[in-house]
N, C-alpha and C. Protein backbone atom coordinates (compact mmCIF):
# COMPACT_ATOMS: atom_id res chain seq x y z
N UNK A 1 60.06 48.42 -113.77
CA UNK A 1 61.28 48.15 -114.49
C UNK A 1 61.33 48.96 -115.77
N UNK A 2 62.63 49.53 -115.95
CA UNK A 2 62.64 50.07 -117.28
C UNK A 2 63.32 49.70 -117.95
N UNK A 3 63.02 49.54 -118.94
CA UNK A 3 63.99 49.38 -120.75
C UNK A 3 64.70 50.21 -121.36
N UNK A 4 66.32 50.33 -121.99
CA UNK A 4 66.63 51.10 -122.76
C UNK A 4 67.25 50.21 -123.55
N UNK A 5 67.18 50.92 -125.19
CA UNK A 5 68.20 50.18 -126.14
C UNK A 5 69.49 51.53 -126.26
N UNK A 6 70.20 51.11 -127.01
CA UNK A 6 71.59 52.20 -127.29
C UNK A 6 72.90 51.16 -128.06
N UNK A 7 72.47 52.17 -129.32
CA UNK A 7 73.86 51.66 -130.27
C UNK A 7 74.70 51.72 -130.15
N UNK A 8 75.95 51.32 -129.93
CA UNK A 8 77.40 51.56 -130.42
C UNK A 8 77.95 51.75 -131.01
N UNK A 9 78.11 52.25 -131.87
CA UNK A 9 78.77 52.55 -133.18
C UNK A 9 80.38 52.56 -133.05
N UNK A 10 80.95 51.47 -133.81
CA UNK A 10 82.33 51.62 -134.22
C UNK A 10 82.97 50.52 -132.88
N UNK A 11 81.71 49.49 -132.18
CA UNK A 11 82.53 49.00 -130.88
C UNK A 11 81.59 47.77 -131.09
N UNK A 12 81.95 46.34 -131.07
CA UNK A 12 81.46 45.40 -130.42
C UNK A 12 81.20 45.05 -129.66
N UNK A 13 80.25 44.19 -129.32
CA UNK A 13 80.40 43.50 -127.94
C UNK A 13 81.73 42.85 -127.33
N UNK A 14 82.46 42.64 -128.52
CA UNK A 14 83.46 41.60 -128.00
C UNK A 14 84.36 42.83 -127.10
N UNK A 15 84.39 44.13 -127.93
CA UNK A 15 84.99 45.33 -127.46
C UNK A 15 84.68 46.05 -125.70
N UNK A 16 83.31 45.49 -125.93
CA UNK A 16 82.29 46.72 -125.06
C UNK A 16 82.21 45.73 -123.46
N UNK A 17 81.84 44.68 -123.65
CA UNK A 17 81.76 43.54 -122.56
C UNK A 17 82.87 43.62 -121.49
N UNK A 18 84.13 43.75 -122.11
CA UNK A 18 84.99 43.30 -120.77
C UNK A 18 85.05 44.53 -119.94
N UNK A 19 85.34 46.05 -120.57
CA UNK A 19 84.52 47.22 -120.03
C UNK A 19 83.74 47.05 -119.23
N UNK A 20 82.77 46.60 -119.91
CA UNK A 20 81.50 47.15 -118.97
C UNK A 20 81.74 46.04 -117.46
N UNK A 21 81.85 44.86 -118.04
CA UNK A 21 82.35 44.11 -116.47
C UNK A 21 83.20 44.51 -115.78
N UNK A 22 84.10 45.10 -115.97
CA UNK A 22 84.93 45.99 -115.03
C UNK A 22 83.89 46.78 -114.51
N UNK A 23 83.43 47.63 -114.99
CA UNK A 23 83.10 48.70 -114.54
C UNK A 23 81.70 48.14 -113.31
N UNK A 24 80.95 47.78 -113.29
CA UNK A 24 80.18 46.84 -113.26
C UNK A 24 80.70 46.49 -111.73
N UNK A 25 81.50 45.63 -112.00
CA UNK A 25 82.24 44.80 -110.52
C UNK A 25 82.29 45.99 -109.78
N UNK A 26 82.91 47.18 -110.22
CA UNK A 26 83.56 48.36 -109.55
C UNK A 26 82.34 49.18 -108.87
N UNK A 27 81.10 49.19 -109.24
CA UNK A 27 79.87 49.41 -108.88
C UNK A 27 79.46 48.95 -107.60
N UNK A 28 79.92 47.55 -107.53
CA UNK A 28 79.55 46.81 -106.27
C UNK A 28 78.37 45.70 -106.61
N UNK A 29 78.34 45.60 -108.30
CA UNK A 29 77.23 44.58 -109.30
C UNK A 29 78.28 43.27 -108.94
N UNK A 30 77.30 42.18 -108.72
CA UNK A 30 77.12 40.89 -108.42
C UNK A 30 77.10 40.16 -110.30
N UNK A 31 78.31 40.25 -110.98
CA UNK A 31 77.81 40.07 -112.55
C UNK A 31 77.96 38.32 -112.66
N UNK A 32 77.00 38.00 -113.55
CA UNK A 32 76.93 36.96 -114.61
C UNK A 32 76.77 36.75 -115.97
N UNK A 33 77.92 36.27 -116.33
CA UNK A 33 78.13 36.26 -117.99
C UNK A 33 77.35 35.08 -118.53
N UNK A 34 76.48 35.18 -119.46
CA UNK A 34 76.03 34.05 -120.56
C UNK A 34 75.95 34.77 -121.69
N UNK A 35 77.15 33.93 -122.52
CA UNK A 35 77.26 33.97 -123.85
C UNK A 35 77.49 36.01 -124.39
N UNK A 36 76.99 36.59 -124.93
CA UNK A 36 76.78 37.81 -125.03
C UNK A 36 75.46 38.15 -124.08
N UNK A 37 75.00 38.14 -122.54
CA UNK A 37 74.00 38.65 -122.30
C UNK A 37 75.38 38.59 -120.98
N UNK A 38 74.86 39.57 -120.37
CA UNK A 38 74.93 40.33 -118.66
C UNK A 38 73.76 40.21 -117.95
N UNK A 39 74.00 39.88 -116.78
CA UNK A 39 72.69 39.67 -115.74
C UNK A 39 73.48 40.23 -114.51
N UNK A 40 73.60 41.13 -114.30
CA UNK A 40 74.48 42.77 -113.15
C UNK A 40 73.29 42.44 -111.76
N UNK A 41 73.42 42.03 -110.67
CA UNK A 41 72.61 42.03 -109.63
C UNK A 41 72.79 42.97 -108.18
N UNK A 42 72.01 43.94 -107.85
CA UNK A 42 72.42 44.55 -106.56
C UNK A 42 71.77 45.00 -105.82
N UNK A 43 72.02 44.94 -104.94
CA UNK A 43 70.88 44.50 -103.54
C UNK A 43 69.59 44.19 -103.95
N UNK A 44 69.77 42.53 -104.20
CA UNK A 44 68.96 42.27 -104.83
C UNK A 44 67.81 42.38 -106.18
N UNK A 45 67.90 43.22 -106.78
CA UNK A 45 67.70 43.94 -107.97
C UNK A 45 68.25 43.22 -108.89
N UNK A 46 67.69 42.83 -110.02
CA UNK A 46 68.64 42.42 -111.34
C UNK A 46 68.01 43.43 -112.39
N UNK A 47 69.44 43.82 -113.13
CA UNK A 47 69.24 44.46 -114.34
C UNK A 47 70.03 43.25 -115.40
N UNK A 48 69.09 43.20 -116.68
CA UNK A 48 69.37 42.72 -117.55
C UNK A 48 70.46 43.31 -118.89
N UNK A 49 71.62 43.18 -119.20
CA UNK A 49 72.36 43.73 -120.78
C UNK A 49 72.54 42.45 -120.84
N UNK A 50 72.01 43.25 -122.58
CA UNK A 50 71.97 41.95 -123.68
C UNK A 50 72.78 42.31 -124.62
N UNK A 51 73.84 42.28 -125.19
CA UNK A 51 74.41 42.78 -126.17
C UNK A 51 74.51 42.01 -127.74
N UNK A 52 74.00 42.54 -129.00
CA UNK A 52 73.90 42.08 -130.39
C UNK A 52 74.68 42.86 -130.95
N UNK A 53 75.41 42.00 -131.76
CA UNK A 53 76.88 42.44 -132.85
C UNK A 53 75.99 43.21 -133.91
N UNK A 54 76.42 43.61 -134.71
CA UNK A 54 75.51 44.12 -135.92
C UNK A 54 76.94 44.96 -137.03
N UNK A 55 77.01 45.06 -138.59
CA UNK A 55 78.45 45.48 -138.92
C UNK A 55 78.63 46.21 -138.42
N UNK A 56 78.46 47.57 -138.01
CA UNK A 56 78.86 49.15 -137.56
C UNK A 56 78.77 48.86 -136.58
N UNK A 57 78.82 48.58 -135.45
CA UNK A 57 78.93 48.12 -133.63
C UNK A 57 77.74 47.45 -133.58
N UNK A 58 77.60 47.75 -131.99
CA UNK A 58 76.13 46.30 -131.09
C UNK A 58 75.85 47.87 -130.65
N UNK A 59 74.24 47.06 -130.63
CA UNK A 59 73.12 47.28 -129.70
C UNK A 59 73.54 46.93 -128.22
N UNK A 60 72.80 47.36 -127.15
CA UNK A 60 72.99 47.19 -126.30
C UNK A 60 71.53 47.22 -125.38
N UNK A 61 70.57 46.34 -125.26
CA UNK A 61 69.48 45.88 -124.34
C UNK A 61 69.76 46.03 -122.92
N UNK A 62 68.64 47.39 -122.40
CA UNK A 62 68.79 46.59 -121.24
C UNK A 62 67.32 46.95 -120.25
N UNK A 63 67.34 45.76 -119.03
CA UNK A 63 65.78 46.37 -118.33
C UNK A 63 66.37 45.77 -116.64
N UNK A 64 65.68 46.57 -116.15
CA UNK A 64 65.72 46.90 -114.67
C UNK A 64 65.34 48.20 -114.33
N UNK A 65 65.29 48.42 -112.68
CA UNK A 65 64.99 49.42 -111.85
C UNK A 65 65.70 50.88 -113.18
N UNK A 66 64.84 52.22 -113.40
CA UNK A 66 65.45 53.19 -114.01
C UNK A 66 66.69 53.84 -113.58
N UNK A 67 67.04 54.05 -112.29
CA UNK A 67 67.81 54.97 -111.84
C UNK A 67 68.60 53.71 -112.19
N UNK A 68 69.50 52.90 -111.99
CA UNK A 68 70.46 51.93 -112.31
C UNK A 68 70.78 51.71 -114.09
N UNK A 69 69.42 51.56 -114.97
CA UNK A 69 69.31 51.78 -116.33
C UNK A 69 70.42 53.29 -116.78
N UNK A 70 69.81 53.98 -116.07
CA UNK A 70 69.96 55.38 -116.83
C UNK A 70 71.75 55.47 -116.23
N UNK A 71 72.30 54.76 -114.85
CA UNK A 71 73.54 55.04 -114.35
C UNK A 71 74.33 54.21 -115.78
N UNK A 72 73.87 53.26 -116.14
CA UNK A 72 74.55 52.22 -117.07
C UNK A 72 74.55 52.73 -118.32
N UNK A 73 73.79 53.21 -118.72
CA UNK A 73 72.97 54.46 -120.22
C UNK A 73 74.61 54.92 -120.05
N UNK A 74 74.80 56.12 -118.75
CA UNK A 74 75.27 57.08 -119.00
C UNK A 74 77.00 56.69 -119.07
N UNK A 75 77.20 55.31 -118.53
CA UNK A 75 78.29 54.96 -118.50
C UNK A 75 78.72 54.45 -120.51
N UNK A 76 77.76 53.42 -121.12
CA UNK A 76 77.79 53.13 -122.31
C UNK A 76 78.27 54.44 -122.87
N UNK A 77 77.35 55.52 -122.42
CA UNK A 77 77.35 56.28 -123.73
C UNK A 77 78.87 57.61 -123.77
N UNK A 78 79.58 57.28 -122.61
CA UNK A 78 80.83 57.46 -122.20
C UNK A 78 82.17 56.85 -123.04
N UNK A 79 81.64 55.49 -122.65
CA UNK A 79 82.12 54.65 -123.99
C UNK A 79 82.59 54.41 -125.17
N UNK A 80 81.45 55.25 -125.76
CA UNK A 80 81.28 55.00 -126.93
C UNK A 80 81.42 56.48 -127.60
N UNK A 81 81.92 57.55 -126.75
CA UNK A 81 82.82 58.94 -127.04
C UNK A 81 83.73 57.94 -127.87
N UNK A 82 84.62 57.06 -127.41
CA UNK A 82 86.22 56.82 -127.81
C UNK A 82 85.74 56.05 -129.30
N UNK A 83 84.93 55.48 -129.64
CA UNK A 83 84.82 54.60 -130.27
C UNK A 83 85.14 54.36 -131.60
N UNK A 84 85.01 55.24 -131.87
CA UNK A 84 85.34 55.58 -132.88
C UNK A 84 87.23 55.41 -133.71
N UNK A 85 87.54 55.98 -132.61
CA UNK A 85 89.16 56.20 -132.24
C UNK A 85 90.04 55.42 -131.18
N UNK A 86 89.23 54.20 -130.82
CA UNK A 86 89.90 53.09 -129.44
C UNK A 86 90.42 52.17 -130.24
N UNK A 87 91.20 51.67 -129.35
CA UNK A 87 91.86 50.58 -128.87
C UNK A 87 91.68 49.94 -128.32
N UNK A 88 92.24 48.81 -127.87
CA UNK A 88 91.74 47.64 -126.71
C UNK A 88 93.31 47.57 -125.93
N UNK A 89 93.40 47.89 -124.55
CA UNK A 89 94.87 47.14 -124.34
C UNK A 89 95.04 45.93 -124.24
N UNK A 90 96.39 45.26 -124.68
CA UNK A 90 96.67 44.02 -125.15
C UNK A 90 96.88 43.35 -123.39
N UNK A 91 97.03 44.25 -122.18
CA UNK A 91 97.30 43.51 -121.07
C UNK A 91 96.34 43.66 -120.75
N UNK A 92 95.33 44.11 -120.17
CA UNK A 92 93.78 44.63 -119.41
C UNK A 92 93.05 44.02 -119.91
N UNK A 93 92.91 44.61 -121.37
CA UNK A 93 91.36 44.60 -121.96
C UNK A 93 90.59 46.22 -122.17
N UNK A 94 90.85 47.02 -121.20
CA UNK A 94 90.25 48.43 -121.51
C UNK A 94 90.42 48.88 -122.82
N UNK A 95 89.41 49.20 -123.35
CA UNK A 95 89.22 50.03 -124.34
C UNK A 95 89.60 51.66 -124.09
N UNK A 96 90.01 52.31 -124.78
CA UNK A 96 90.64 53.41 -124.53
C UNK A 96 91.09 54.32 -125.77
N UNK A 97 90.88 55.44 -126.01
CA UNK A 97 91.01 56.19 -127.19
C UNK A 97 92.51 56.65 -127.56
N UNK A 98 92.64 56.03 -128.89
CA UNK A 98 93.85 56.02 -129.76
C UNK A 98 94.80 57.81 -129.58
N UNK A 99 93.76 58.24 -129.00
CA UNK A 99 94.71 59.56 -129.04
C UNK A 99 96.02 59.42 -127.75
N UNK A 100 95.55 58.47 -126.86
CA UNK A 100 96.00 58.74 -125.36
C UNK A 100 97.12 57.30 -125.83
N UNK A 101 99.06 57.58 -125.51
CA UNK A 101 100.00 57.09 -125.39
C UNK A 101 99.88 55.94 -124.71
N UNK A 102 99.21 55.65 -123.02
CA UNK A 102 98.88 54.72 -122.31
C UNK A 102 97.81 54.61 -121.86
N UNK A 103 97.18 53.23 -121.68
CA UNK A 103 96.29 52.51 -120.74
C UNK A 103 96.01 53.46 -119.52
N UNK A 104 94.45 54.22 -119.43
CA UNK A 104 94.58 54.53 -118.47
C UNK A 104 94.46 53.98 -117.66
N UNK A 105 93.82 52.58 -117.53
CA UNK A 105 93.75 51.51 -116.27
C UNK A 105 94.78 51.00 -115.60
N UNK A 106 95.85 50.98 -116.97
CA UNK A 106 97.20 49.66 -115.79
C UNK A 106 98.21 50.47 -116.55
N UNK A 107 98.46 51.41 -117.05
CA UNK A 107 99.19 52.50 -118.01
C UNK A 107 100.21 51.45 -118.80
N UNK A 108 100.02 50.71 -119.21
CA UNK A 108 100.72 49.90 -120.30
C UNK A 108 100.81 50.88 -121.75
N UNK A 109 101.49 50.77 -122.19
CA UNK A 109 102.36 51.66 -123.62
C UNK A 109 100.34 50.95 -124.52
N UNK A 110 100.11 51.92 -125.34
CA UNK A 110 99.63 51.45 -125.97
C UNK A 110 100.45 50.45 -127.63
N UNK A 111 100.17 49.51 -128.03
CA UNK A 111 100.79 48.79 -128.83
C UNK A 111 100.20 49.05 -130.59
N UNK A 112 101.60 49.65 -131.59
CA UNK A 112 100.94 50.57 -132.76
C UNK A 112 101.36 49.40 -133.80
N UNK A 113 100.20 49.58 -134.82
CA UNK A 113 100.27 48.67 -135.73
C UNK A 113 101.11 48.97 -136.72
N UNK A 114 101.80 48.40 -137.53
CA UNK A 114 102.46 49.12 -138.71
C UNK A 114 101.75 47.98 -139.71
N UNK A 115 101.69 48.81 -140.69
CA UNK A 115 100.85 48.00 -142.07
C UNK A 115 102.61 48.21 -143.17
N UNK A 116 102.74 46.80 -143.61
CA UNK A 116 103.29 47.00 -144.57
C UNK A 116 102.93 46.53 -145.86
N UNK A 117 103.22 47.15 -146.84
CA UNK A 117 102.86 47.32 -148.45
C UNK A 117 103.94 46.49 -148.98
N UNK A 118 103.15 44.99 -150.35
CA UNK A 118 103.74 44.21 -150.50
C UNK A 118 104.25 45.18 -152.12
């Protein structure tokens, strides 16, 4: 079994989680949610993500078989390109980078904040 950690910077768990369970299901992973931890199961195999908040984004724990580690590594760290510059859509949940007009998952308008000055 192997271990990797990997920061996030600029993304929470609260951000990073529903992602990754999508993505995850879409794999053909058997997922179970407790609390902030993932327990992803396939053919029989369990890989463990653990995810910790921290101010500047979460950590992200994880251990199982390597080749599955390193597929999940490479997906996080995909991720966390946008992060900096994402969004969350308000219908999905996908996270998705502020540069792009729509959702690429369900192409919903992305929704723009206006700040007003009292």
């Amino acid at each position: 079994m192997s271990a990797r950690h990997i920061f996030v910077k600029n993304l929470g768990s609260r951000d990073l989680m529903p992602v990754m369970l999508e993505w995850l299901s879409e794999q053909g992973y058997e997922v179970n949610t407790v609390a902030n931890r993932i327990d992803a199961e396939m053919d029989g195999v369990t890989a463990k993500i653990i995810f910790e908040d921290y101010a500047k984004g979460c950590t992200v724990n994880m251990s199982g078989p390597t080749e599955r580690i390193q597929r999940i590594a490479a997906y996080i760290s995909e991720i966390s390109e946008v992060g900096g510059s994402s969004s969350q859509c308000p219908y999905c949940g996908v996270v998705f980078s502020t540069e792009q007009e729509k959702c690429p998952n369900c192409g919903a308008y992305r929704k723009s904040i206006k700040q007003h000055r009292v």
